[in-house]
N, C-alpha and C. Protein backbone atom coordinates (compact mmCIF):
# COMPACT_ATOMS: atom_id res chain seq x y z
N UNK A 1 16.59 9.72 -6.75
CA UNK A 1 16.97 8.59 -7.58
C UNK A 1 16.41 8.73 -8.99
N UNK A 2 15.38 9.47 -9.13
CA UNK A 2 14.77 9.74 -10.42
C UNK A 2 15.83 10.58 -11.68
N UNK A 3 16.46 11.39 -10.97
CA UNK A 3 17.53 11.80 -12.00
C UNK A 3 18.85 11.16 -12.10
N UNK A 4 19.09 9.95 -11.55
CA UNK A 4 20.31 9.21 -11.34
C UNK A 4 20.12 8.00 -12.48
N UNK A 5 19.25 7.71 -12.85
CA UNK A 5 19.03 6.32 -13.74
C UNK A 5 19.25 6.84 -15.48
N UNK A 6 19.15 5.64 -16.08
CA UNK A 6 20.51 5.81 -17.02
C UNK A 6 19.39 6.68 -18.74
N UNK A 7 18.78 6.60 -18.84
CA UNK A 7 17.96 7.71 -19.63
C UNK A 7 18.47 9.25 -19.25
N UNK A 8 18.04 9.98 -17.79
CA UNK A 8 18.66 10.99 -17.32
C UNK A 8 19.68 11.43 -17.24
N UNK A 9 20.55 10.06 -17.18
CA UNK A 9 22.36 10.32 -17.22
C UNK A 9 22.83 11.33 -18.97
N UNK A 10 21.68 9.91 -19.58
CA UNK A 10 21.81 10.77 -21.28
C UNK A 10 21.95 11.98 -21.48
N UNK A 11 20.25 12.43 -20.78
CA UNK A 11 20.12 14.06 -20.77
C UNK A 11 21.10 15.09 -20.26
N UNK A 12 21.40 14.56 -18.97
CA UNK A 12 22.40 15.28 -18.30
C UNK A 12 23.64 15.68 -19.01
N UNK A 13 24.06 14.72 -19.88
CA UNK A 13 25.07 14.91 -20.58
C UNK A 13 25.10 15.76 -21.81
N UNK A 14 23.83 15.06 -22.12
CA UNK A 14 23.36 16.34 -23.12
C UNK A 14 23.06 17.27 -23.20
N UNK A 15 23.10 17.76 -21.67
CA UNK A 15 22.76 19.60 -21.21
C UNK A 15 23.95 19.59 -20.72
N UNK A 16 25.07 19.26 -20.17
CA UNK A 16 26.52 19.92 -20.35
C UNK A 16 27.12 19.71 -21.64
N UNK A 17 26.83 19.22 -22.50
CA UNK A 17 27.49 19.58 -24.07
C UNK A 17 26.65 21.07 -24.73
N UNK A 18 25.37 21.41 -24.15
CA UNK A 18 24.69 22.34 -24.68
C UNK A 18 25.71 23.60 -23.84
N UNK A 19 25.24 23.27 -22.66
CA UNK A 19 26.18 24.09 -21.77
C UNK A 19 27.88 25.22 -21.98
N UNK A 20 28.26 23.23 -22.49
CA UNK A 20 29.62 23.47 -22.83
C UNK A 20 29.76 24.61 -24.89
N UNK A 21 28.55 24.43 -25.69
CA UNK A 21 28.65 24.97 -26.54
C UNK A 21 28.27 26.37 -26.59
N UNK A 22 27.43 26.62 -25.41
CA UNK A 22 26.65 28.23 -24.89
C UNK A 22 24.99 27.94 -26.16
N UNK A 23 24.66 26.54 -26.48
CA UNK A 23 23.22 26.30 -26.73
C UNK A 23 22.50 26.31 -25.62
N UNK A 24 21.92 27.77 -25.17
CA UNK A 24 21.77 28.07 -23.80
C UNK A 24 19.64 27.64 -23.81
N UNK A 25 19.53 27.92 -24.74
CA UNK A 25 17.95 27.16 -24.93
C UNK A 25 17.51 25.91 -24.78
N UNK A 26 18.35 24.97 -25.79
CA UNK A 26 18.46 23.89 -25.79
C UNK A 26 18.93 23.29 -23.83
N UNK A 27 19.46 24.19 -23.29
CA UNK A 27 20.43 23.52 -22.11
C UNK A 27 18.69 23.71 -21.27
N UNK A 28 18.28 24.28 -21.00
CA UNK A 28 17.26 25.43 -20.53
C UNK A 28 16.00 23.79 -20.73
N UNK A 29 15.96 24.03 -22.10
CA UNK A 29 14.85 22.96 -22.06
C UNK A 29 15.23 21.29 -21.56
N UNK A 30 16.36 21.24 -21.71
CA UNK A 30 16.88 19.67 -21.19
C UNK A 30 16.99 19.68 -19.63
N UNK A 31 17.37 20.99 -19.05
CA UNK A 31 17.00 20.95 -17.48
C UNK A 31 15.88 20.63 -17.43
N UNK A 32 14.54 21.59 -17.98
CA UNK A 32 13.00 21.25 -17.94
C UNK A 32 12.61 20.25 -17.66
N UNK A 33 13.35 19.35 -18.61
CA UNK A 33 12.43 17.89 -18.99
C UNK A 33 13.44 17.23 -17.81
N UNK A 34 14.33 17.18 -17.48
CA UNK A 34 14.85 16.58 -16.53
C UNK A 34 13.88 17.03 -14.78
N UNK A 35 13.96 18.49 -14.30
CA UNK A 35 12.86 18.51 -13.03
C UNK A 35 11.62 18.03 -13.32
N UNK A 36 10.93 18.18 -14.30
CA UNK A 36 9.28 17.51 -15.18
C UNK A 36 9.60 15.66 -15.04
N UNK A 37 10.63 15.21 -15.36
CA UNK A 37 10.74 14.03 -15.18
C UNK A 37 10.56 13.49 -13.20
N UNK A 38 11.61 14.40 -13.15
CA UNK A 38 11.95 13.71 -11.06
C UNK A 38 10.54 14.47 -10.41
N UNK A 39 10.03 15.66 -10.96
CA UNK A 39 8.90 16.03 -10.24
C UNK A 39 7.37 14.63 -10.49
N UNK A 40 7.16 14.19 -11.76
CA UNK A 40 6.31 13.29 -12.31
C UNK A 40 6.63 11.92 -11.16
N UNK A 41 8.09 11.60 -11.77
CA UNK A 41 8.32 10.75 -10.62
C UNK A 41 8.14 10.88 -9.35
N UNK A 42 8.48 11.42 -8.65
CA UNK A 42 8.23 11.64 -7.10
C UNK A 42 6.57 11.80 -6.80
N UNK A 43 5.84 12.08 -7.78
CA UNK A 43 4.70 12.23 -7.51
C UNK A 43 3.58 10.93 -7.51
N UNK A 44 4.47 9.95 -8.54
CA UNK A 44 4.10 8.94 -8.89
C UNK A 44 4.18 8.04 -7.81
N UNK A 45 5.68 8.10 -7.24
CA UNK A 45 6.27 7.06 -5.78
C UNK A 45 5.23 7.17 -4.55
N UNK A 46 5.07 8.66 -4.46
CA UNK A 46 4.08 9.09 -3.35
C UNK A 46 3.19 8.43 -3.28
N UNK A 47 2.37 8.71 -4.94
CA UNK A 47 0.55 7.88 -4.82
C UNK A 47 0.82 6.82 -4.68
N UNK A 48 2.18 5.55 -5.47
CA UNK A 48 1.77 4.75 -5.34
C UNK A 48 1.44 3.94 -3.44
N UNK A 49 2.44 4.94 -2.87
CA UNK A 49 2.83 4.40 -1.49
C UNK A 49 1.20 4.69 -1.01
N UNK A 50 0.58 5.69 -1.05
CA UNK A 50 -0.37 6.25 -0.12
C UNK A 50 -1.28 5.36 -0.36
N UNK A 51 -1.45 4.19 -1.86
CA UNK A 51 -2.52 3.56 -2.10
C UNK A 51 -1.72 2.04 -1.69
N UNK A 52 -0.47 1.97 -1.34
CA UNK A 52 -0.66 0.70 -0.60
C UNK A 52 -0.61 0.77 1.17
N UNK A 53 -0.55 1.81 1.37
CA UNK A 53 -1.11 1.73 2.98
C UNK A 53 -2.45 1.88 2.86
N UNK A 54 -2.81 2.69 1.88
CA UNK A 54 -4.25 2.76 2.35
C UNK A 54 -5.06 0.95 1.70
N UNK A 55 -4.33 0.12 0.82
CA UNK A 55 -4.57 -1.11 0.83
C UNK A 55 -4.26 -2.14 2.33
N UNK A 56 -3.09 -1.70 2.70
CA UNK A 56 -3.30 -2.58 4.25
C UNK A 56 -4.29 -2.42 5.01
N UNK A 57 -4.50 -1.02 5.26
CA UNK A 57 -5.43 -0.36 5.97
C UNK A 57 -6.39 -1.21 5.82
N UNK A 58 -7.28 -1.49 4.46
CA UNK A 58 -8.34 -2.05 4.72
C UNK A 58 -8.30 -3.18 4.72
N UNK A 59 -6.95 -4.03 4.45
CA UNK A 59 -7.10 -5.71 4.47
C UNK A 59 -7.00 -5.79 5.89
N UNK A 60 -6.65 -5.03 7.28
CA UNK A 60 -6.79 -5.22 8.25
C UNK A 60 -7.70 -6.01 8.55
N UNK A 61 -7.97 -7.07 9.58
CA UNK A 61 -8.82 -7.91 10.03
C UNK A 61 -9.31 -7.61 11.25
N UNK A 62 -10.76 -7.84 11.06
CA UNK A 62 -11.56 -7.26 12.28
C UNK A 62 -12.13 -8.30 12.82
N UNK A 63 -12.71 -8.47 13.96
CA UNK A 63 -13.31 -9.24 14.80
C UNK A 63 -14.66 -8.91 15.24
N UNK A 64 -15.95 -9.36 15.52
CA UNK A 64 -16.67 -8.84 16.59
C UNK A 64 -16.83 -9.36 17.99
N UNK A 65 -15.82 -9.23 18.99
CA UNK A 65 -15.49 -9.84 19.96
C UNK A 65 -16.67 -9.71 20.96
N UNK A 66 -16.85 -10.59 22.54
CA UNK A 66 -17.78 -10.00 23.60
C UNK A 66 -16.91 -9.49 24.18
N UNK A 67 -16.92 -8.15 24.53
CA UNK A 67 -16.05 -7.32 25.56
C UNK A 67 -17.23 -6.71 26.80
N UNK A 68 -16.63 -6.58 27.95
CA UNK A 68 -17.58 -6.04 28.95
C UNK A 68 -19.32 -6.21 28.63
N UNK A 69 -18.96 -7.48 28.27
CA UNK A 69 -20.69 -8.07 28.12
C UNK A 69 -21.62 -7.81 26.56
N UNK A 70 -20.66 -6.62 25.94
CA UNK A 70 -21.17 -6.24 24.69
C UNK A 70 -20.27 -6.71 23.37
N UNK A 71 -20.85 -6.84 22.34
CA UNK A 71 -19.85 -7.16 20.97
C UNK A 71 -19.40 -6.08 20.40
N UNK A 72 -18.04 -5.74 20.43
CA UNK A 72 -17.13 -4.92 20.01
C UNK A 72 -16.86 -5.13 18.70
N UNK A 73 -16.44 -4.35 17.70
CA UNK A 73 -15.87 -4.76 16.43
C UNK A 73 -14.46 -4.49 17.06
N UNK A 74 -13.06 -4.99 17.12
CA UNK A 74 -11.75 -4.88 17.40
C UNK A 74 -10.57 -5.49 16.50
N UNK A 75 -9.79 -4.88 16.61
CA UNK A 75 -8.69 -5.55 15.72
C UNK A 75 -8.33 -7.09 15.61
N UNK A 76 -8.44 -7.92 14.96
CA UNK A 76 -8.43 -9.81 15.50
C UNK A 76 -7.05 -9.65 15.83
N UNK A 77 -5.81 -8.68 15.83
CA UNK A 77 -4.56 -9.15 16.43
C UNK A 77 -4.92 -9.00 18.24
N UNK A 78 -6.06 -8.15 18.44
CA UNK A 78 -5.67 -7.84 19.65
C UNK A 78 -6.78 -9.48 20.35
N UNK A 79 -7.64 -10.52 19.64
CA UNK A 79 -8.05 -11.68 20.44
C UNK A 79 -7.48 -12.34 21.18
N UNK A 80 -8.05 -13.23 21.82
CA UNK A 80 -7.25 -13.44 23.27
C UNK A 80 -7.97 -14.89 23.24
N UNK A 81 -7.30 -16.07 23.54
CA UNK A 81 -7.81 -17.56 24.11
C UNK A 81 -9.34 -17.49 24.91
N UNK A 82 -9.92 -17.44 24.69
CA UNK A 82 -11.95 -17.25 25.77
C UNK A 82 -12.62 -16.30 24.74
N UNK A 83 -12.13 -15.56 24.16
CA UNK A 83 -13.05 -14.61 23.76
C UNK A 83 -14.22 -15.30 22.79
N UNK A 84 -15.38 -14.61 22.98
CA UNK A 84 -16.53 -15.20 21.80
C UNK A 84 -16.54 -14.57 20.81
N UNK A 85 -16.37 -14.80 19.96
CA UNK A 85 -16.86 -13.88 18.44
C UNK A 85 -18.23 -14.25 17.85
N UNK A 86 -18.48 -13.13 17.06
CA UNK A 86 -19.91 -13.62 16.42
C UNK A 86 -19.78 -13.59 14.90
N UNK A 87 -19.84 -14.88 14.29
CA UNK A 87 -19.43 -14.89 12.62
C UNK A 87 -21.01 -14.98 12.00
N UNK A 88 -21.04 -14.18 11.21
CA UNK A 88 -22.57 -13.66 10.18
C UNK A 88 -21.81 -14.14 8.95
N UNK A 89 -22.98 -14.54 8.38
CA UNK A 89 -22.76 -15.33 7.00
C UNK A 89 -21.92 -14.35 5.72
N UNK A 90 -20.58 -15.12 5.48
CA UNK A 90 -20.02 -14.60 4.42
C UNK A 90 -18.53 -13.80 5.41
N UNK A 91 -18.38 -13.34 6.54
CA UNK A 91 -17.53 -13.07 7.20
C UNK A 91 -16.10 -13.92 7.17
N UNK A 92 -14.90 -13.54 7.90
CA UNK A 92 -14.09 -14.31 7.57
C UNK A 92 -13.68 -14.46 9.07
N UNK A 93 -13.11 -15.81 9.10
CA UNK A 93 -12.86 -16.17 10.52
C UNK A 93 -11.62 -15.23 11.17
N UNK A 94 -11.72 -14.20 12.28
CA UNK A 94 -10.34 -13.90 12.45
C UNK A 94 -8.85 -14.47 12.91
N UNK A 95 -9.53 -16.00 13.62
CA UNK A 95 -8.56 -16.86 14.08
C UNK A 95 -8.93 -17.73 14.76
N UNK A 96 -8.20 -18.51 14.89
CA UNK A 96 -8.66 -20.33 15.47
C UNK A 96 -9.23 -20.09 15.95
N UNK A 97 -10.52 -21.18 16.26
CA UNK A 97 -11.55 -20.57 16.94
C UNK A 97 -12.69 -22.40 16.85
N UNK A 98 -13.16 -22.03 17.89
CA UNK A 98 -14.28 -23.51 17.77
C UNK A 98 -15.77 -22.95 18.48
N UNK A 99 -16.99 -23.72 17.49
CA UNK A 99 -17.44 -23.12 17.72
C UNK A 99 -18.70 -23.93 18.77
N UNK A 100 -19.28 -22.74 19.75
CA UNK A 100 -20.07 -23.23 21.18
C UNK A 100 -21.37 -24.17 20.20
N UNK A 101 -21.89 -23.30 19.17
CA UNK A 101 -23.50 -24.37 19.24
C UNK A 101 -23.37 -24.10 17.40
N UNK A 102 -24.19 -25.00 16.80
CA UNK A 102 -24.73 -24.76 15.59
C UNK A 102 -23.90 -25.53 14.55
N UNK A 103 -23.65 -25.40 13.57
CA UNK A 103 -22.74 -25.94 12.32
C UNK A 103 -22.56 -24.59 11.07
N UNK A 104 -21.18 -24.48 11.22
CA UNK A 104 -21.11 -23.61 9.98
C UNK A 104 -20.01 -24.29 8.82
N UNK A 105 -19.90 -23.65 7.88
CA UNK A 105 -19.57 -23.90 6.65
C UNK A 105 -18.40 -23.19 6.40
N UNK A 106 -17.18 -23.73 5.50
CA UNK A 106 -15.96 -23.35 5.43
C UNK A 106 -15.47 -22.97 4.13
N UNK A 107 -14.77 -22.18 3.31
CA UNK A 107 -14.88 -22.22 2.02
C UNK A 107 -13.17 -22.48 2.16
N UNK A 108 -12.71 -23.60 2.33
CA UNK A 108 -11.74 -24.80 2.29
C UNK A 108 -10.44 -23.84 1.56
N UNK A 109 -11.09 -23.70 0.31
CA UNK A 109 -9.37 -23.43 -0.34
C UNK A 109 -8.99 -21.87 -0.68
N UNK A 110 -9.74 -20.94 0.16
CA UNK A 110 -9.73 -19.96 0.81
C UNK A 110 -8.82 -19.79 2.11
N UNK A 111 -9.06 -20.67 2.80
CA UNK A 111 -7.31 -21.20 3.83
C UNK A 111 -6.02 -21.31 3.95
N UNK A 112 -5.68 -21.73 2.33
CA UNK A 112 -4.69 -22.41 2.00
C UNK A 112 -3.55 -21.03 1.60
């Protein structure tokens, strides 16, 4: 798609008029800048993709669940209705949840 949009169309045209005149240098360098363009691009699409998975990746939400008697760190999609979690100050809740003893604190419009 990088050589299909309408800047490139220009060039393109302007390396079959070089073409069509036998300005075989000129044609030579307008190919250049045309693969230098779709190569830049494609390179660009790549990083940007690899840096938004690798952004999900870490907005993933974790849990520290009780599993087989011990606290697991686990994915919060995989919690389940009973499970206990253990929230340390500044953590984020992984999901509804009420809590057995104590009083904690909510930062309200962080929710919303």
């Amino acid at each position: 798609s990088q050589l299909w949009q309408p800047m490139p169309m220009m060039i393109w045209a302007a390396a079959i008029i070089e073409a069509g005149i036998e300005n075989w240098i000129d044609f030579a360098i307008l190919i250049f800048i045309q693969l230098a363009n779709a190569s830049i691009g494609y390179y660009e699409i790549t990083k940007a993709g690899d840096a938004v998975a690798a952004l999900k990746k870490s907005l993933q939400p974790t849990a520290y669940a009780k599993r087989d008697g011990h606290f697991k760190a686990i994915d919060a999609a995989y919690l389940v209705p009973g499970d206990l979690i253990l929230l340390g100050a500044g953590s984020a809740v992984p999901a509804d949840c009420r809590t057995n003893s104590g009083q904690i604190e909510v930062n309200q419009p962080s929710c919303t």
